[in-house]
C-alpha atoms as a PDB file:
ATOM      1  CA  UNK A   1      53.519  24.967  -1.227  1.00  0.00           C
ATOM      2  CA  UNK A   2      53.749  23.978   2.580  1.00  0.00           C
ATOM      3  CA  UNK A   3      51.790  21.774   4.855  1.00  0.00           C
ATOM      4  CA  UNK A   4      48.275  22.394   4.878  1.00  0.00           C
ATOM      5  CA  UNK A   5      47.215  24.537   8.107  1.00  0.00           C
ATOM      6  CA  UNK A   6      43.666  24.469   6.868  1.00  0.00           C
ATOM      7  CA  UNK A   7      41.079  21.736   7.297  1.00  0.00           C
ATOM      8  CA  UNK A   8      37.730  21.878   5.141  1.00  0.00           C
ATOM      9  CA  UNK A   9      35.069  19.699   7.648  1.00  0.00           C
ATOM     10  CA  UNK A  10      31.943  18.451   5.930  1.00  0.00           C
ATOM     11  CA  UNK A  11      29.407  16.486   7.339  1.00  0.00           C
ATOM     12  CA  UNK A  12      26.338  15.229   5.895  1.00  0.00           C
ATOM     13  CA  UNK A  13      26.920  12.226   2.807  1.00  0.00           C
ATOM     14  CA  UNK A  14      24.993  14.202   0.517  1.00  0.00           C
ATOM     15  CA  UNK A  15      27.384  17.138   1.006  1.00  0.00           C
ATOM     16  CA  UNK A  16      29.840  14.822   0.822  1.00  0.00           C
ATOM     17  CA  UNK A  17      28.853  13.785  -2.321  1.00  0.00           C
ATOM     18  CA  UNK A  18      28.675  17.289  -3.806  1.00  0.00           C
ATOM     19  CA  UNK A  19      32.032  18.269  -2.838  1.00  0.00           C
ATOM     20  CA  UNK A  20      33.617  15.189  -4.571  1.00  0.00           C
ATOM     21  CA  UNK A  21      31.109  15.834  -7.801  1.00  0.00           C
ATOM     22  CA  UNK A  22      33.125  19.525  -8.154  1.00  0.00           C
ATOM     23  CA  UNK A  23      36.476  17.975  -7.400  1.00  0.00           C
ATOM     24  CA  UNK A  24      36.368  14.638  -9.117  1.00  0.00           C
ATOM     25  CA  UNK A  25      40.209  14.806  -9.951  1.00  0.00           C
ATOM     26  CA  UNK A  26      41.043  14.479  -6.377  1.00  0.00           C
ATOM     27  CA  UNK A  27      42.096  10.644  -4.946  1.00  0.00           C
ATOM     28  CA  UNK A  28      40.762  10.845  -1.510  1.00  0.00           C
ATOM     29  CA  UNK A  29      42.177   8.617   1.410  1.00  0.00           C
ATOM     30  CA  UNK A  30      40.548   6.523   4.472  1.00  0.00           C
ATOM     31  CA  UNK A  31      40.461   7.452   7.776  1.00  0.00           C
ATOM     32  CA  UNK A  32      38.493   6.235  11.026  1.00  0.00           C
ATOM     33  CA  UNK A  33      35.919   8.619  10.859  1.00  0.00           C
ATOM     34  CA  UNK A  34      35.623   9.064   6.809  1.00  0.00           C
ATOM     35  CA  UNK A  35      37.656   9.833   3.988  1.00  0.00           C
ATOM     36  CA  UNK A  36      39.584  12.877   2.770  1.00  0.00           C
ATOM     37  CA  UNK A  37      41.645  14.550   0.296  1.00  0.00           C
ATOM     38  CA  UNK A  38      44.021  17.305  -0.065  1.00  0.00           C
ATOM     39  CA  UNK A  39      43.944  19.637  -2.855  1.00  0.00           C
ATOM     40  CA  UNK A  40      45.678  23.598  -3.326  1.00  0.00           C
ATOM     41  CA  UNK A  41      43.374  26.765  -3.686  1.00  0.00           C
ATOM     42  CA  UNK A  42      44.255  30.103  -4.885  1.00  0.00           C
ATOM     43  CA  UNK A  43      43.726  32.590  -2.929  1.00  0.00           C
ATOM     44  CA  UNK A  44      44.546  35.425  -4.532  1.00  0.00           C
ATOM     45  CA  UNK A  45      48.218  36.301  -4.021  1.00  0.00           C
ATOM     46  CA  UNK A  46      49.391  33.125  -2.776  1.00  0.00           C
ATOM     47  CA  UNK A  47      48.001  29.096  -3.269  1.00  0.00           C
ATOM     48  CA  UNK A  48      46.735  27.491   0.256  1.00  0.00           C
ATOM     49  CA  UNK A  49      47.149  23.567   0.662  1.00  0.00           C
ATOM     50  CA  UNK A  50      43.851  22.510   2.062  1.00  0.00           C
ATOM     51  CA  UNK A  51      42.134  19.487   3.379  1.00  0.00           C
ATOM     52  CA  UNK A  52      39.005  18.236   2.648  1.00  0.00           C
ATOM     53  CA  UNK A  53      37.634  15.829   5.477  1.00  0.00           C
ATOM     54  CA  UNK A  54      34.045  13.826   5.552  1.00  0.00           C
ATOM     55  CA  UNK A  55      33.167  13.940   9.229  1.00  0.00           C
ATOM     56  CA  UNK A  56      30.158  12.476   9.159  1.00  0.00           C
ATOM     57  CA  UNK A  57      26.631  13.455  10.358  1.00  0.00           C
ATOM     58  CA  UNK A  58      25.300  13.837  13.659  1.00  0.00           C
ATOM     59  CA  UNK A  59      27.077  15.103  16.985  1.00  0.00           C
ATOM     60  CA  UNK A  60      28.667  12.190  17.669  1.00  0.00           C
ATOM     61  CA  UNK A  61      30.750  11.882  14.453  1.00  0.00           C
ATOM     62  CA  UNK A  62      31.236  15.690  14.283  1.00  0.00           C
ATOM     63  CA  UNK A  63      32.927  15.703  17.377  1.00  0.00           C
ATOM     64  CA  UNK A  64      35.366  12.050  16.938  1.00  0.00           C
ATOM     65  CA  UNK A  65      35.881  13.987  13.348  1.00  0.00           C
ATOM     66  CA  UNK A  66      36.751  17.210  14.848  1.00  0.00           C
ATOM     67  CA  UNK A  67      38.942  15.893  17.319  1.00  0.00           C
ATOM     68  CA  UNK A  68      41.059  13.819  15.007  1.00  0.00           C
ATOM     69  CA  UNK A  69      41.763  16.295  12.149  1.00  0.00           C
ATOM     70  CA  UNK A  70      43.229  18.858  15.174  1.00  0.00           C
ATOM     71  CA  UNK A  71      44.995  16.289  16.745  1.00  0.00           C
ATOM     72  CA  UNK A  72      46.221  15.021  13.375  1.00  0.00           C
ATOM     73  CA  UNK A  73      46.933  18.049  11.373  1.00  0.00           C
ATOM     74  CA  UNK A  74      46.694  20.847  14.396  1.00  0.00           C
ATOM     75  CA  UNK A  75      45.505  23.178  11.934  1.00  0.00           C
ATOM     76  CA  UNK A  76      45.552  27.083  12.031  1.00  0.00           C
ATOM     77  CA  UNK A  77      41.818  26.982  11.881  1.00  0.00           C
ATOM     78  CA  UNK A  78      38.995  24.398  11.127  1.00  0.00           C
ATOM     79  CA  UNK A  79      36.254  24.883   8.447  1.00  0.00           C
ATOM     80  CA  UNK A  80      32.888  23.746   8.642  1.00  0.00           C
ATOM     81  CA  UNK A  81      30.913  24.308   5.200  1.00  0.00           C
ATOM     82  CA  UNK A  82      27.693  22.715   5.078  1.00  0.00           C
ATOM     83  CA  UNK A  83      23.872  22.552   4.952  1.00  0.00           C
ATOM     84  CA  UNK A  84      20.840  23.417   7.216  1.00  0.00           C
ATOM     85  CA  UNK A  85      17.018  23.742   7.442  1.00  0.00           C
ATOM     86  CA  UNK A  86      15.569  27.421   7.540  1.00  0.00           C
ATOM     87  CA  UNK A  87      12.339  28.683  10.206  1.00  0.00           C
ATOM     88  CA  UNK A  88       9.922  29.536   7.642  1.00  0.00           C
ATOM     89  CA  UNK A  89       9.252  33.092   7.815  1.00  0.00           C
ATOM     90  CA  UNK A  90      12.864  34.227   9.217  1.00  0.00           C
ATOM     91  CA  UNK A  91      14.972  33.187   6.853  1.00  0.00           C
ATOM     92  CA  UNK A  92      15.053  32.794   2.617  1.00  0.00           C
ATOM     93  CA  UNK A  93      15.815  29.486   1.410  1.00  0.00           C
ATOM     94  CA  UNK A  94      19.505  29.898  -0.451  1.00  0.00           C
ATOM     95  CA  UNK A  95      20.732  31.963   2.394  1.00  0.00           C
ATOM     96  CA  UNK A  96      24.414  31.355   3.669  1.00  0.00           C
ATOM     97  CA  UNK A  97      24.415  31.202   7.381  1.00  0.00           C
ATOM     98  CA  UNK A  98      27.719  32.505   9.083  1.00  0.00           C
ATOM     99  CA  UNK A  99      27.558  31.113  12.093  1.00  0.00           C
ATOM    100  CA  UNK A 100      28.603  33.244  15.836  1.00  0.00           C
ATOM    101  CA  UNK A 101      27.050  30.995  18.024  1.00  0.00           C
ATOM    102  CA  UNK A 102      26.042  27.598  18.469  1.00  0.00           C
ATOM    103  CA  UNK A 103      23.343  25.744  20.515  1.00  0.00           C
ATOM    104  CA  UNK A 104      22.715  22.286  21.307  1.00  0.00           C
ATOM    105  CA  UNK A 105      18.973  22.465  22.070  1.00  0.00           C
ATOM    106  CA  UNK A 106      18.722  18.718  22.585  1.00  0.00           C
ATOM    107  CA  UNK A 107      19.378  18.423  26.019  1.00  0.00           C
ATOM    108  CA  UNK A 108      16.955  17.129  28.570  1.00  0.00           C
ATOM    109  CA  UNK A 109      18.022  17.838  32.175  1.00  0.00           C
ATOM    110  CA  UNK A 110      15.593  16.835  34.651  1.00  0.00           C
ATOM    111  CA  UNK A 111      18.159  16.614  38.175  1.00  0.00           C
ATOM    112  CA  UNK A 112      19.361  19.886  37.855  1.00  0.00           C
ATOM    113  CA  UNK A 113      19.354  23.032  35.748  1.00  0.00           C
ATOM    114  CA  UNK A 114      18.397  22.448  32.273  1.00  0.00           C
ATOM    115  CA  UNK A 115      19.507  26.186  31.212  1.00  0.00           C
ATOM    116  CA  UNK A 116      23.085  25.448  33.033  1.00  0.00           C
ATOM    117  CA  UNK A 117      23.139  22.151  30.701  1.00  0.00           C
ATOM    118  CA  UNK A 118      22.423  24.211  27.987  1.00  0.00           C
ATOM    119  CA  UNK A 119      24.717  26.986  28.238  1.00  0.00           C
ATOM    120  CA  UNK A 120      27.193  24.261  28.630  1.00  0.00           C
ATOM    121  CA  UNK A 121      27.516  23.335  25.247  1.00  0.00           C
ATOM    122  CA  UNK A 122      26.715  27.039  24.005  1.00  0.00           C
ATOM    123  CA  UNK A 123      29.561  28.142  21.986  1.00  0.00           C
ATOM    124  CA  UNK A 124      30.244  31.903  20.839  1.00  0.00           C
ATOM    125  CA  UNK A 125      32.736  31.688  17.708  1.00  0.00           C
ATOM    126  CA  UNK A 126      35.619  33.948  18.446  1.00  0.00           C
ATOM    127  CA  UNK A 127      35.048  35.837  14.439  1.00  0.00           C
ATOM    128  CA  UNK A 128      37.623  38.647  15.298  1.00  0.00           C
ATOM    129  CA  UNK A 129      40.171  36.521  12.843  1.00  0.00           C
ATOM    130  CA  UNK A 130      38.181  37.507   9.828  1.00  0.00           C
ATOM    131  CA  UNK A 131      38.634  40.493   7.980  1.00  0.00           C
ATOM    132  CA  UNK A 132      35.380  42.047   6.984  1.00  0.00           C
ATOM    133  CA  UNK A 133      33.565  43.251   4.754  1.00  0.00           C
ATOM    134  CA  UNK A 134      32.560  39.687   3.875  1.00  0.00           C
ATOM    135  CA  UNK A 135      33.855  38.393   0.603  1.00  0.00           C
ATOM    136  CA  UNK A 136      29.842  37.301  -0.026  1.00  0.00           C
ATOM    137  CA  UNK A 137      26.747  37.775   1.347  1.00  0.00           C
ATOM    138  CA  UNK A 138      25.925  36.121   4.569  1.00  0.00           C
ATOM    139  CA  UNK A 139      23.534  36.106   7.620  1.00  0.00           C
ATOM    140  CA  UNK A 140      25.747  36.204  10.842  1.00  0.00           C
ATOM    141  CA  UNK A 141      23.646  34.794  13.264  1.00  0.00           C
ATOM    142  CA  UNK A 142      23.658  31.555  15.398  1.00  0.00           C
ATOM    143  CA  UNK A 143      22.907  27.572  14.211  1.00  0.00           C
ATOM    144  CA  UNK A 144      20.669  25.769  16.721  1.00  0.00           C
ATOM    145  CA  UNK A 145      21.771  22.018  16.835  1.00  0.00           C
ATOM    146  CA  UNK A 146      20.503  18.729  17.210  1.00  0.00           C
ATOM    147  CA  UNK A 147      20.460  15.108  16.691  1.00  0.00           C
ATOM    148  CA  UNK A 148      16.847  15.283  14.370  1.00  0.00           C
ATOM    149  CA  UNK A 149      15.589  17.041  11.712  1.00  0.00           C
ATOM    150  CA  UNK A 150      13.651  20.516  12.729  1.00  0.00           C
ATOM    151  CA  UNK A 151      10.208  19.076  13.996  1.00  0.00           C
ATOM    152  CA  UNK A 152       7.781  21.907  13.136  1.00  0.00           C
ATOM    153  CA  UNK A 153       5.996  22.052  16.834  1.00  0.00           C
ATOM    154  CA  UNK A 154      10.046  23.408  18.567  1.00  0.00           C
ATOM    155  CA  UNK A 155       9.843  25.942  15.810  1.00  0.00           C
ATOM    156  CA  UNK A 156       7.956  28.676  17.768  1.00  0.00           C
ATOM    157  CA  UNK A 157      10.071  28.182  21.121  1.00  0.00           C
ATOM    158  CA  UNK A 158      13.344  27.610  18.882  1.00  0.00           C
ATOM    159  CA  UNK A 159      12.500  31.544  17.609  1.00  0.00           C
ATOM    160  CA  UNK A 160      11.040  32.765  21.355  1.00  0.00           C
ATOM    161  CA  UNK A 161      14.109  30.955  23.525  1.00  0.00           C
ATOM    162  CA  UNK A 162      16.647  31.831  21.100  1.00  0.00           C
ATOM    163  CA  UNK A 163      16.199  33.768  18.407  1.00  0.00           C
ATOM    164  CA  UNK A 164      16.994  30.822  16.083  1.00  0.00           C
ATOM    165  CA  UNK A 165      16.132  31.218  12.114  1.00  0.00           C
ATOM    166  CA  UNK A 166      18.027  28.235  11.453  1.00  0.00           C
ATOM    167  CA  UNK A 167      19.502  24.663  12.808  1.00  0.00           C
ATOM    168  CA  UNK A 168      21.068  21.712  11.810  1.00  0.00           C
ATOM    169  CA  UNK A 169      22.577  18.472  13.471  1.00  0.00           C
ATOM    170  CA  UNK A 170      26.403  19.080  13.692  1.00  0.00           C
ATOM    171  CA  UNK A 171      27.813  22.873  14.087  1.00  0.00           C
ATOM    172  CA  UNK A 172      27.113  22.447  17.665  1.00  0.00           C
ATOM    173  CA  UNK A 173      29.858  19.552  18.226  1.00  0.00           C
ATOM    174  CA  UNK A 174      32.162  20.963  15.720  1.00  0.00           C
ATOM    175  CA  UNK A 175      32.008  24.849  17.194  1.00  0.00           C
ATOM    176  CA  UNK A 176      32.557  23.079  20.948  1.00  0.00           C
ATOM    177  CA  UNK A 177      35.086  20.848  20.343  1.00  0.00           C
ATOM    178  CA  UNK A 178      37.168  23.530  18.047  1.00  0.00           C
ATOM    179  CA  UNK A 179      36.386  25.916  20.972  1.00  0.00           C
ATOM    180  CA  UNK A 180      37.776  23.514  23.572  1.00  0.00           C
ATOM    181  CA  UNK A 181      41.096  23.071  21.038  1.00  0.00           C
ATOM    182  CA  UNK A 182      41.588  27.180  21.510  1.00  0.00           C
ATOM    183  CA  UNK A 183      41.244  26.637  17.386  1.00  0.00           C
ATOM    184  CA  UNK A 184      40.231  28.795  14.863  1.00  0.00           C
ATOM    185  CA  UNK A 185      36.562  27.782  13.167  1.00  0.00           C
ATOM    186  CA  UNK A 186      34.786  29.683  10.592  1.00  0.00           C
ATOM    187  CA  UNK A 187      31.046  27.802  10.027  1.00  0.00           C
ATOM    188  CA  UNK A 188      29.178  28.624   6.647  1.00  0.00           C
ATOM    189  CA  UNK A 189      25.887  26.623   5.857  1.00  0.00           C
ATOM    190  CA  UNK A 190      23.303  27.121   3.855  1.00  0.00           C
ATOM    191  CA  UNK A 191      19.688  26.320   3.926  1.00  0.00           C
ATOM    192  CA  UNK A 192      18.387  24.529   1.512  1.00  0.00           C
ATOM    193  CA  UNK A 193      14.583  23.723   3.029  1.00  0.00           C
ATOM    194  CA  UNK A 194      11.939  25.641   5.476  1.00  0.00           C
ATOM    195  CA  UNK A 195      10.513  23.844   8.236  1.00  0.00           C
ATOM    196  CA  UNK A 196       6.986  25.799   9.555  1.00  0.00           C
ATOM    197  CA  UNK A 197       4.029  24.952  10.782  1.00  0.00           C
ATOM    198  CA  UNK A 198       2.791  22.916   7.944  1.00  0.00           C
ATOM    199  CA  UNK A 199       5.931  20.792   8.393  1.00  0.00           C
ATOM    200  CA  UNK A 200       9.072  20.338   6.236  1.00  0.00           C
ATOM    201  CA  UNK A 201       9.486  21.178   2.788  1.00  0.00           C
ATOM    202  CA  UNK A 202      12.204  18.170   2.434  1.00  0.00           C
ATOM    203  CA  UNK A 203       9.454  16.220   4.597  1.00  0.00           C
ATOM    204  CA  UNK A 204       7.400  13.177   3.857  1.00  0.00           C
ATOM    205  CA  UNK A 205       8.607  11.788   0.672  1.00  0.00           C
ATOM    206  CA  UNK A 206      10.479  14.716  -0.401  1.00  0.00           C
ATOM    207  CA  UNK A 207      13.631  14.218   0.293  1.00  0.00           C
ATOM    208  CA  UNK A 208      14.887  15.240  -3.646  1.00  0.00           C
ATOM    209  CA  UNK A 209      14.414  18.908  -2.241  1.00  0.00           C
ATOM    210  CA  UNK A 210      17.132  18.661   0.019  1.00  0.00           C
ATOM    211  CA  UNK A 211      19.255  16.534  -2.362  1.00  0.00           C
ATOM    212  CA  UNK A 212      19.115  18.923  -5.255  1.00  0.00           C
ATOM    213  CA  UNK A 213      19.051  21.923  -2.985  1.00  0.00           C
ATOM    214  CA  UNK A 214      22.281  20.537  -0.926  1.00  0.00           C
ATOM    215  CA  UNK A 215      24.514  20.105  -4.307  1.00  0.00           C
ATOM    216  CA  UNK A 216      23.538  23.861  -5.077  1.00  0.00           C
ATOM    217  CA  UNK A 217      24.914  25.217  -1.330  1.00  0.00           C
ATOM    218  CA  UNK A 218      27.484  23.128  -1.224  1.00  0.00           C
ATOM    219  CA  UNK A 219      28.723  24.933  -4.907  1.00  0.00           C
ATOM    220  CA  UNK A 220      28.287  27.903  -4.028  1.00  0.00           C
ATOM    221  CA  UNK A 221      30.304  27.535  -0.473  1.00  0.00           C
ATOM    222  CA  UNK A 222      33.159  25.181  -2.300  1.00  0.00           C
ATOM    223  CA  UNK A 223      33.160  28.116  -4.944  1.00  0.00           C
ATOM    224  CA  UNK A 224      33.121  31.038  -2.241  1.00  0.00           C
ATOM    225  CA  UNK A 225      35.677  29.434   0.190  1.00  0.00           C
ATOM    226  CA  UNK A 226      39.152  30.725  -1.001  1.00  0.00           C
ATOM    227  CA  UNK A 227      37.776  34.461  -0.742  1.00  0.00           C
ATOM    228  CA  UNK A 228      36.918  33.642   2.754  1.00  0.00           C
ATOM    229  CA  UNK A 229      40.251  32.087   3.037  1.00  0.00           C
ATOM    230  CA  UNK A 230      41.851  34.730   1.997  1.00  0.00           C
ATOM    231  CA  UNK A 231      39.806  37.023   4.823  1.00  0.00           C
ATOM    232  CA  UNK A 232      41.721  34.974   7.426  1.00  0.00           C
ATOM    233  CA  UNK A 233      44.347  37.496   9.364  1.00  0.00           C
END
């Protein structure tokens, strides 16, 4: 097999966790931003080397974590397989989320324009790399971003401002900085809560519901992953 030219990002600890539960054979390694491990998938007519990296959660560690594993390993093209929280009413819980573009909504810009500070870090994923049809069923759409948890009230202007039926806290960094790399990134997440106007399903003491939920995405996408592998052209 020869070096790996794929890196597997994951973010949150809880996904963390999962991935290691379904691969407990694996020794994983230290690094400044986390740990990893590498392991060999088959995809189909050949077997793929591939790196499995904790990034962390949160923009900040998604983008040190992005950084390092293309300066590092300058791979062919950067994975991010993950988790988010679905706008009740526009999206099923259990869907997987192919992401196209990415917003960082969390920007306040008050000296000049906020929309220019927006569109800054507004990334469209270059998808032309991936051989469709789809190996699984997916809704390509875009991932809003920020540093919180969906807060019910920025649900309605999330949906009016841009289209959003789903965000979490890190595809934002990881699509930009991959962008800014001219590198390959292929973003799958799946949402394991709703957020609407009566508030968060994983809200207030129920926390378990993303736990439990998480584990099942993140089989599902560990499972799926070397048919989307082998999609890559």
């Amino acid at each position: 097999m020869s070096e790996s030219h794929i890196v597997v990002l994951i973010s949150a600890d809880a996904e963390w966790r999962a991935v290691r539960a379904l691969l407990p054979q694996v020794a994983p390694q230290p690094s400044p931003p986390g740990e990893w491990f590498v392991t060999d998938l088959d995809l189909g007519e050949r077997r793929e080397l591939v790196i499995f990296f904790h990034g962390g959660w949160g923009k900040i560690a998604a983008a040190a974590s992005t950084q390092y594993v293309i300066d590092r390993w300058s791979p062919a093209f950067l994975v991010n397989l993950g988790t988010c929280g679905g706008f009740e009413g526009e999206i099923e819980r259990g869907a997987i989320v192919l992401a196209e573009r990415t917003i960082v909504y969390d920007i306040v810009e008050q000296m000049t324009d906020p929309q220019a500070a927006i569109a800054h870090y507004t990334t469209e994923l270059d998808l032309s790399w991936l051989l469709e049809p789809h190996p699984h069923p997916v809704r390509r759409t875009l991932l809003v971003s920020a540093d919180r948890d969906l807060i019910a009230e920025d649900i309605p202007q999330l949906k009016v401002q841009y289209g959003a039926a789903a965000g979490d806290w890190e595809s934002g960094a990881i699509a930009w900085v991959a962008a800014q790399n001219d590198t390959r990134c292929l973003i799958l997440r799946g949402v394991t809560d709703l957020v609407g106007a009566g508030g968060g399903e994983a809200y207030d003491g129920n926390k378990h519901v993303y736990r439990e939920n998480a584990g099942t995405v993140m089989e599902q996408l560990v499972k799926a992953l070397p048919a989307w592998l082998a999609k890559a052209k």
